[in-house]
Each structure stands twice: as structure tokens, then as C-alpha cells.
PDB file of N, CA and C in Angstrom:
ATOM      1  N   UNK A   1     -75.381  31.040  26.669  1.00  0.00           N
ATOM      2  CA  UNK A   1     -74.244  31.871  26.986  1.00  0.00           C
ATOM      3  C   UNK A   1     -74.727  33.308  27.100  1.00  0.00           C
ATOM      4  N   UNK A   2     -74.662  34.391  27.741  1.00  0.00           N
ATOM      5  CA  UNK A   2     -74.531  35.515  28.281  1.00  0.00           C
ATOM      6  C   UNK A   2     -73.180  36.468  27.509  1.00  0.00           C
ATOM      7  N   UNK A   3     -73.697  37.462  27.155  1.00  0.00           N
ATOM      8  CA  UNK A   3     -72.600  38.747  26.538  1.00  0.00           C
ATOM      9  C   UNK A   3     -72.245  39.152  27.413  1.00  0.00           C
ATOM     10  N   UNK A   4     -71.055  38.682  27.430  1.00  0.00           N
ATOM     11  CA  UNK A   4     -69.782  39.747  28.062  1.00  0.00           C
ATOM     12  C   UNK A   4     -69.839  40.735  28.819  1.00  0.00           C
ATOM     13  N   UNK A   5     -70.308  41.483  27.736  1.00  0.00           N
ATOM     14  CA  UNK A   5     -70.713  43.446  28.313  1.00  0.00           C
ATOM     15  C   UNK A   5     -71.804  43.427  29.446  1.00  0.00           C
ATOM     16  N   UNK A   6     -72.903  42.924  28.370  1.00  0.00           N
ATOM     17  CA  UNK A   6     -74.286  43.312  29.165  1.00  0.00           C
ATOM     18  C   UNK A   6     -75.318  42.658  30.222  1.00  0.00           C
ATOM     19  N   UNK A   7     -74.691  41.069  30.072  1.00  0.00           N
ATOM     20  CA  UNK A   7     -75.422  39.591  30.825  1.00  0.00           C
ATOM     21  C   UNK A   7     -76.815  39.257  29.736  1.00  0.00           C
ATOM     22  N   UNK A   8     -77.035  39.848  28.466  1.00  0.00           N
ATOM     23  CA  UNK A   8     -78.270  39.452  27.997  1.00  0.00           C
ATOM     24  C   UNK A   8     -77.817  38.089  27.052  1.00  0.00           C
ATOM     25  N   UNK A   9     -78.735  37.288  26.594  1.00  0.00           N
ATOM     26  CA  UNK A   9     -78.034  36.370  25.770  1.00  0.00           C
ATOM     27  C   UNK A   9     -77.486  36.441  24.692  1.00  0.00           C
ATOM     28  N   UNK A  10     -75.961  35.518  23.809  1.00  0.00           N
ATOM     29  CA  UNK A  10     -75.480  36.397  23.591  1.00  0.00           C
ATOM     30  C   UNK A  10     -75.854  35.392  22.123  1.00  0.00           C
ATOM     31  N   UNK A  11     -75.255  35.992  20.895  1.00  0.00           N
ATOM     32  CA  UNK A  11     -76.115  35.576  19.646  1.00  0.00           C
ATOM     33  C   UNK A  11     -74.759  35.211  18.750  1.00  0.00           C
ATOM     34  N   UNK A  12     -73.365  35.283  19.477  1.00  0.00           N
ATOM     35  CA  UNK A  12     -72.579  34.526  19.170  1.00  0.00           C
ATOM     36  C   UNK A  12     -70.787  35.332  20.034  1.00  0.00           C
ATOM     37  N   UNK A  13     -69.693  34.560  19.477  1.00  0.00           N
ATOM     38  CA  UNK A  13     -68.870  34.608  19.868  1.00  0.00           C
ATOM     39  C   UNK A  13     -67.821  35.517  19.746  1.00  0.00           C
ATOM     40  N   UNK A  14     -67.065  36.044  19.603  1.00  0.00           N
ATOM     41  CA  UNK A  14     -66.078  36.789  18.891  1.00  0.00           C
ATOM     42  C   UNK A  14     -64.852  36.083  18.553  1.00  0.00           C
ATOM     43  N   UNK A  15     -64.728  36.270  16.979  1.00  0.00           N
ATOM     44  CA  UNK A  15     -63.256  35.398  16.752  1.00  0.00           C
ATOM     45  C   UNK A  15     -62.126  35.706  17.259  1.00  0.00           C
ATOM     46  N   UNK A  16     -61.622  36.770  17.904  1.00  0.00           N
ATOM     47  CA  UNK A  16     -60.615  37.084  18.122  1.00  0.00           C
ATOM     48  C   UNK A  16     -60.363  36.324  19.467  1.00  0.00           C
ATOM     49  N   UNK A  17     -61.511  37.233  20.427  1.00  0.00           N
ATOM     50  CA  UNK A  17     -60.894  36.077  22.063  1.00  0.00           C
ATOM     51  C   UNK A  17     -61.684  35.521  22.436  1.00  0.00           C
ATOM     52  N   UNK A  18     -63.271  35.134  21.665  1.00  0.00           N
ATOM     53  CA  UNK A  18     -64.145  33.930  22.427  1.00  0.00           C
ATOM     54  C   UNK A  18     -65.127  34.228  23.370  1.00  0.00           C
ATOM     55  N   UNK A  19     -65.162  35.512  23.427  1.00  0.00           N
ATOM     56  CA  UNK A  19     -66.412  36.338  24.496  1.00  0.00           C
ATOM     57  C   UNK A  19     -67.502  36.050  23.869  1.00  0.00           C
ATOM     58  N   UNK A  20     -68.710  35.632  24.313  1.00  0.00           N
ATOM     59  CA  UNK A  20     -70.032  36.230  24.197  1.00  0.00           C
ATOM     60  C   UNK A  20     -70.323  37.261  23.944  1.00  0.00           C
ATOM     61  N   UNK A  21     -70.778  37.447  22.454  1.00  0.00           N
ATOM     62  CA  UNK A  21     -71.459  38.742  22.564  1.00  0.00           C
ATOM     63  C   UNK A  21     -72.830  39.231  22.114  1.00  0.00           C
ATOM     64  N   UNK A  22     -73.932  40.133  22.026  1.00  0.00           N
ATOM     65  CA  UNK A  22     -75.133  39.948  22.068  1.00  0.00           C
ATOM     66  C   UNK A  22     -75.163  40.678  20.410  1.00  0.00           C
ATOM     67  N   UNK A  23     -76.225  40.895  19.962  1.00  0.00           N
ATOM     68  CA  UNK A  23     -76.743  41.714  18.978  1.00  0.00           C
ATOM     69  C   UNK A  23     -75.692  43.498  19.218  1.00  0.00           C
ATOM     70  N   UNK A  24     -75.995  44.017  20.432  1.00  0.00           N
ATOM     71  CA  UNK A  24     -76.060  45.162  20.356  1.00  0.00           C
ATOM     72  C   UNK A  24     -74.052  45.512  20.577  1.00  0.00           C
ATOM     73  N   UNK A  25     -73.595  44.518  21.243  1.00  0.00           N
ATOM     74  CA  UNK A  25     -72.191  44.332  21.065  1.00  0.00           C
ATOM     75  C   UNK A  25     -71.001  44.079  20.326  1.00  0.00           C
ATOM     76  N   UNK A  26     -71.826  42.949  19.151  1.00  0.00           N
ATOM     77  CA  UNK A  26     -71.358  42.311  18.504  1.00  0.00           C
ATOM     78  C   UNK A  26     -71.135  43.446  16.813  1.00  0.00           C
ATOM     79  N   UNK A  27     -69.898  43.456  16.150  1.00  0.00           N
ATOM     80  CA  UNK A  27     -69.147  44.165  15.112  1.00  0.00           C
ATOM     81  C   UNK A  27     -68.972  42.704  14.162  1.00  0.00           C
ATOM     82  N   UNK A  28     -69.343  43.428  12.909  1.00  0.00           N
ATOM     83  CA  UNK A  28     -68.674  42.934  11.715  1.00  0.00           C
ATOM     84  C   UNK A  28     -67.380  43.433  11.377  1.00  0.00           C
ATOM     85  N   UNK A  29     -66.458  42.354  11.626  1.00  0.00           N
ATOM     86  CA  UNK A  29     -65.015  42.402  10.997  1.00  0.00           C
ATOM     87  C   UNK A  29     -64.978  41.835   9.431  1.00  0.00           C
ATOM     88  N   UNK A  30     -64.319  42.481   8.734  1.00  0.00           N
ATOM     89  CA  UNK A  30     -63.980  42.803   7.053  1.00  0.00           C
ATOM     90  C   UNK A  30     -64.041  41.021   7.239  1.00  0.00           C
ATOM     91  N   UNK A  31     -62.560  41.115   7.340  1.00  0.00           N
ATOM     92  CA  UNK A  31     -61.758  39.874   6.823  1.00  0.00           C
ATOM     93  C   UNK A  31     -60.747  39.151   8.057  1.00  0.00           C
ATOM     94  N   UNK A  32     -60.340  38.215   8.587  1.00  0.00           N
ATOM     95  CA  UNK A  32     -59.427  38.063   9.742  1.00  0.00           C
ATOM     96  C   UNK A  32     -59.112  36.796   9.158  1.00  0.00           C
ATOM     97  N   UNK A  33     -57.290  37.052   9.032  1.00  0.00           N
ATOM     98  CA  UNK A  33     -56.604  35.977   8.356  1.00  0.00           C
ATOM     99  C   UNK A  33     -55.537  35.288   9.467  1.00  0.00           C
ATOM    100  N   UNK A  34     -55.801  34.042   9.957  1.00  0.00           N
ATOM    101  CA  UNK A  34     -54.885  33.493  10.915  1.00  0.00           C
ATOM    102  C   UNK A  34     -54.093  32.450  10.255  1.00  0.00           C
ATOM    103  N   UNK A  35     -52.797  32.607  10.583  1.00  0.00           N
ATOM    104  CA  UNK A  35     -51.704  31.606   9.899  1.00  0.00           C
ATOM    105  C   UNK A  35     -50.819  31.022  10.645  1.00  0.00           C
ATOM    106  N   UNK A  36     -50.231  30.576  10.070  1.00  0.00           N
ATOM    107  CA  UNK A  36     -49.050  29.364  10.725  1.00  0.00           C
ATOM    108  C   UNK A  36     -47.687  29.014  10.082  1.00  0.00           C
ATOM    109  N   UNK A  37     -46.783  28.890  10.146  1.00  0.00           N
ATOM    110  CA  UNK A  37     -45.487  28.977   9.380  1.00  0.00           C
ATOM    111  C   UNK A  37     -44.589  27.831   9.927  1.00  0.00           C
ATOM    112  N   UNK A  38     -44.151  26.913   9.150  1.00  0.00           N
ATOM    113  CA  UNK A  38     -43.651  25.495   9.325  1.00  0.00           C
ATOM    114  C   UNK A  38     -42.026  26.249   9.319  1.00  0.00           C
ATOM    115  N   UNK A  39     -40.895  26.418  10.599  1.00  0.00           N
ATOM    116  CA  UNK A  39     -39.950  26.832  10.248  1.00  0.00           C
ATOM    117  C   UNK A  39     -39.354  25.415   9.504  1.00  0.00           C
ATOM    118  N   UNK A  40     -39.726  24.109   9.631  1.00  0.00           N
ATOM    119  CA  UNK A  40     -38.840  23.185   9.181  1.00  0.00           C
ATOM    120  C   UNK A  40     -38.827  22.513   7.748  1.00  0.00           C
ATOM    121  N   UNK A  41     -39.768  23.703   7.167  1.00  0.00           N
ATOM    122  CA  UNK A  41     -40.038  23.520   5.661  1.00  0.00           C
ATOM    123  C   UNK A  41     -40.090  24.807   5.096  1.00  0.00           C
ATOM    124  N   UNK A  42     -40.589  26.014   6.197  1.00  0.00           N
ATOM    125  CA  UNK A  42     -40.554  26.904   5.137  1.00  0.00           C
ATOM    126  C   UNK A  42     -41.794  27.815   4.846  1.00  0.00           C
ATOM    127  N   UNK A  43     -42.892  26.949   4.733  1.00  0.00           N
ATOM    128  CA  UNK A  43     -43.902  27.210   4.420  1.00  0.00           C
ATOM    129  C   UNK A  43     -44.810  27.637   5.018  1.00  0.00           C
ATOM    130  N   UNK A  44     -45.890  28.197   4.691  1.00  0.00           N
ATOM    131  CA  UNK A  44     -46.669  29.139   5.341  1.00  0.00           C
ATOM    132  C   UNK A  44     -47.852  28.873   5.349  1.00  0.00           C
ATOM    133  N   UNK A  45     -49.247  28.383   5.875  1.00  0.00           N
ATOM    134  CA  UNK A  45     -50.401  27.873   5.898  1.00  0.00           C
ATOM    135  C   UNK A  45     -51.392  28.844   6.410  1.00  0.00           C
ATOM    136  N   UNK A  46     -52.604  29.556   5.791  1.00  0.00           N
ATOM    137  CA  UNK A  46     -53.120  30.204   6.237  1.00  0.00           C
ATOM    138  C   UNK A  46     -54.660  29.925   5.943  1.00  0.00           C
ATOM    139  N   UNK A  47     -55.623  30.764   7.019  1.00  0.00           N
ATOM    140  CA  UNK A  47     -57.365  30.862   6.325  1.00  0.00           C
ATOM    141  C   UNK A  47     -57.596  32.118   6.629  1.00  0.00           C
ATOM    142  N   UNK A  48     -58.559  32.236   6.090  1.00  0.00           N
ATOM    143  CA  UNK A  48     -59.438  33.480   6.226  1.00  0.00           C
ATOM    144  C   UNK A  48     -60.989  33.378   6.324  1.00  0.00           C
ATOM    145  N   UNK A  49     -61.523  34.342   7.409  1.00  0.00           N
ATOM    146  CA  UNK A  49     -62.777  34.036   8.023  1.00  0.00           C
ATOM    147  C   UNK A  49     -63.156  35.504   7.330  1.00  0.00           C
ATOM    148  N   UNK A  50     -64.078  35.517   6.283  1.00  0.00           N
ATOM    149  CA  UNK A  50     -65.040  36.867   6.094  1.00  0.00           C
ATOM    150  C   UNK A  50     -66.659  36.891   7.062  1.00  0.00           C
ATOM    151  N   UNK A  51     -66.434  38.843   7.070  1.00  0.00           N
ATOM    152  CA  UNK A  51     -67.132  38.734   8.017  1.00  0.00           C
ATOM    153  C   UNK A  51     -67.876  37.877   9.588  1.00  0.00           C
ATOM    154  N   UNK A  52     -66.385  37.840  10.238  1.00  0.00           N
ATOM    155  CA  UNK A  52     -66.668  37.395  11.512  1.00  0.00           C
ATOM    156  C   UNK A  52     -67.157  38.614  12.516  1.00  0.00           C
ATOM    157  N   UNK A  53     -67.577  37.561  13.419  1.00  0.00           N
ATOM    158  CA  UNK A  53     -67.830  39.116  14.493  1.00  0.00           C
ATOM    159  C   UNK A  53     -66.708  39.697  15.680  1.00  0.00           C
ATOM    160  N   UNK A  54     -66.872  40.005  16.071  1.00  0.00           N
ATOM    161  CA  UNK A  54     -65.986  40.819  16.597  1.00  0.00           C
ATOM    162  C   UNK A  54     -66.121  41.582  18.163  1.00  0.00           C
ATOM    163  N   UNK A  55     -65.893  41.856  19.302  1.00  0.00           N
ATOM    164  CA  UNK A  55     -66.052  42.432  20.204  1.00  0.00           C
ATOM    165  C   UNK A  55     -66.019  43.992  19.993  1.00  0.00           C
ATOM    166  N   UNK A  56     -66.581  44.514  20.824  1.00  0.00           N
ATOM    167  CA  UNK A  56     -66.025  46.332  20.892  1.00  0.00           C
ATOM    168  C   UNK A  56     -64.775  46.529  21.771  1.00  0.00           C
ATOM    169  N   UNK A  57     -63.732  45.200  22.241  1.00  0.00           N
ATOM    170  CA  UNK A  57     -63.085  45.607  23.118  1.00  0.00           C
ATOM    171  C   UNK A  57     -61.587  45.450  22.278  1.00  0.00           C
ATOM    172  N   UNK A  58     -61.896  44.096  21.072  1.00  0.00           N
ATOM    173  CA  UNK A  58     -60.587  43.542  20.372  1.00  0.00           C
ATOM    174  C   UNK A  58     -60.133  44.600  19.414  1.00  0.00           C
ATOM    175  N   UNK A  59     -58.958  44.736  18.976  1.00  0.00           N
ATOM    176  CA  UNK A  59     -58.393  45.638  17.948  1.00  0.00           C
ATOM    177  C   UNK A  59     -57.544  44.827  17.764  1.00  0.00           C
ATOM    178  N   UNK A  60     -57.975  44.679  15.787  1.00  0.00           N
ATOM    179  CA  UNK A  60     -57.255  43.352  15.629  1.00  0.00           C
ATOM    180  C   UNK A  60     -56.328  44.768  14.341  1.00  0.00           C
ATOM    181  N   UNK A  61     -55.230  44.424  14.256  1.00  0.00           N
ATOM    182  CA  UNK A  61     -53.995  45.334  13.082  1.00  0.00           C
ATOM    183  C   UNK A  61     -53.143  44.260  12.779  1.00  0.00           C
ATOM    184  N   UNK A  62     -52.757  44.677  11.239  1.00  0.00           N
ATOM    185  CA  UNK A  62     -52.041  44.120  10.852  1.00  0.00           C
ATOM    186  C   UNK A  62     -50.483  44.224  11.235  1.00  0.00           C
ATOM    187  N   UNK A  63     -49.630  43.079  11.378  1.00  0.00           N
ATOM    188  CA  UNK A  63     -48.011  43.556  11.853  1.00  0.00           C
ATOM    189  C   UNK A  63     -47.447  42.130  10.747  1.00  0.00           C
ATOM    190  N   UNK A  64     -46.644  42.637  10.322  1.00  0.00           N
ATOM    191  CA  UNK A  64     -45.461  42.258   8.927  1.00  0.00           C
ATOM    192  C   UNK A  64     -44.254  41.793   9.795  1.00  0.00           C
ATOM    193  N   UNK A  65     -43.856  40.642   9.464  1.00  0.00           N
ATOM    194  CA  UNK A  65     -42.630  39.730   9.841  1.00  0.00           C
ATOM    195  C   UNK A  65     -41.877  39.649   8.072  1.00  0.00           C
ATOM    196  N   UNK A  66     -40.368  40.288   8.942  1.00  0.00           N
ATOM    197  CA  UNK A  66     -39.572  40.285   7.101  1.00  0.00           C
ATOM    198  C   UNK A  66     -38.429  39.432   7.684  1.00  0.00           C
ATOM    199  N   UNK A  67     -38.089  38.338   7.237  1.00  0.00           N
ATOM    200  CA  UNK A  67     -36.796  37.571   7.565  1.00  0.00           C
ATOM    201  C   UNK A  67     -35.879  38.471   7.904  1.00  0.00           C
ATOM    202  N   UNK A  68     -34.582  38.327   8.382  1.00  0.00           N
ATOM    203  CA  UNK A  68     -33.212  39.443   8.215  1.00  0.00           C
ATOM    204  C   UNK A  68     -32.410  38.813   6.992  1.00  0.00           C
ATOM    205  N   UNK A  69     -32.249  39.430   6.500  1.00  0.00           N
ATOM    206  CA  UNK A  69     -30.726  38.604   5.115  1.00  0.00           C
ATOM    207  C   UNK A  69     -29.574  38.501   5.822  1.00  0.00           C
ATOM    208  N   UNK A  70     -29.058  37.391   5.751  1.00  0.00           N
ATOM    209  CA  UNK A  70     -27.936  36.544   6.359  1.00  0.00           C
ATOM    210  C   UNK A  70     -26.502  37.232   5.203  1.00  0.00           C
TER     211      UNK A  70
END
């Protein structure tokens, strides 16, 4: 596989969208937590990937979902 950016080979992927990316492209991300939420139970299922890599193009932020009170 080939990086994205540069066409050199690339030394792995980025978790966020799956690009190729090489040594000189490629970012250490902290922590990246992807989840899932069962509306028909309730519940909430999540993982967390430390130190994945990362593109120079993704900007990954956190955004908060609060139910509304009925």
C-alpha cells in the first residue's frame, strides 16, 4: 500500500478513515473511543484503541449526546 500524501510505502493505516500512511505522515493519537448504543435496551457498548495512528488530515473532537427529559 502507498501513503496517501506522498506515494512512498506506507507503514500503516489511519484509524479514523483508512488512508495509508507512511512514517513521515503518520501521528500518534492519545486514545480513540468508538461506541455504539442499543436504543432497544438502552445500553451503551464501547472500545478504546490507545495510541493509534492517525492522518495529518483527520481531526478527531469530542461531541456529548444528553437525552432531552420528557
Amino acid at each position: 500500500m502507498k501513503c496517501w500524501f506522498c506515494e512512498n510505502e506506507a507503514r500503516g493505516t489511519c484509524a479514523a478513515c483508512g488512508r495509508g500512511v507512511c512514517y513521515d505522515h503518520a501521528n500518534i493519537h492519545d486514545e480513540m473511543t468508538l461506541a455504539k448504543s442499543d436504543t432497544s435496551t438502552g445500553y451503551t457498548t464501547f472500545y478504546s484503541v490507545i495510541n493509534s495512528l492517525k492522518c495529518n488530515d483527520c481531526r478527531l473532537e469530542w461531541r456529548y449526546n444528553t437525552p432531552e427529559k420528557r
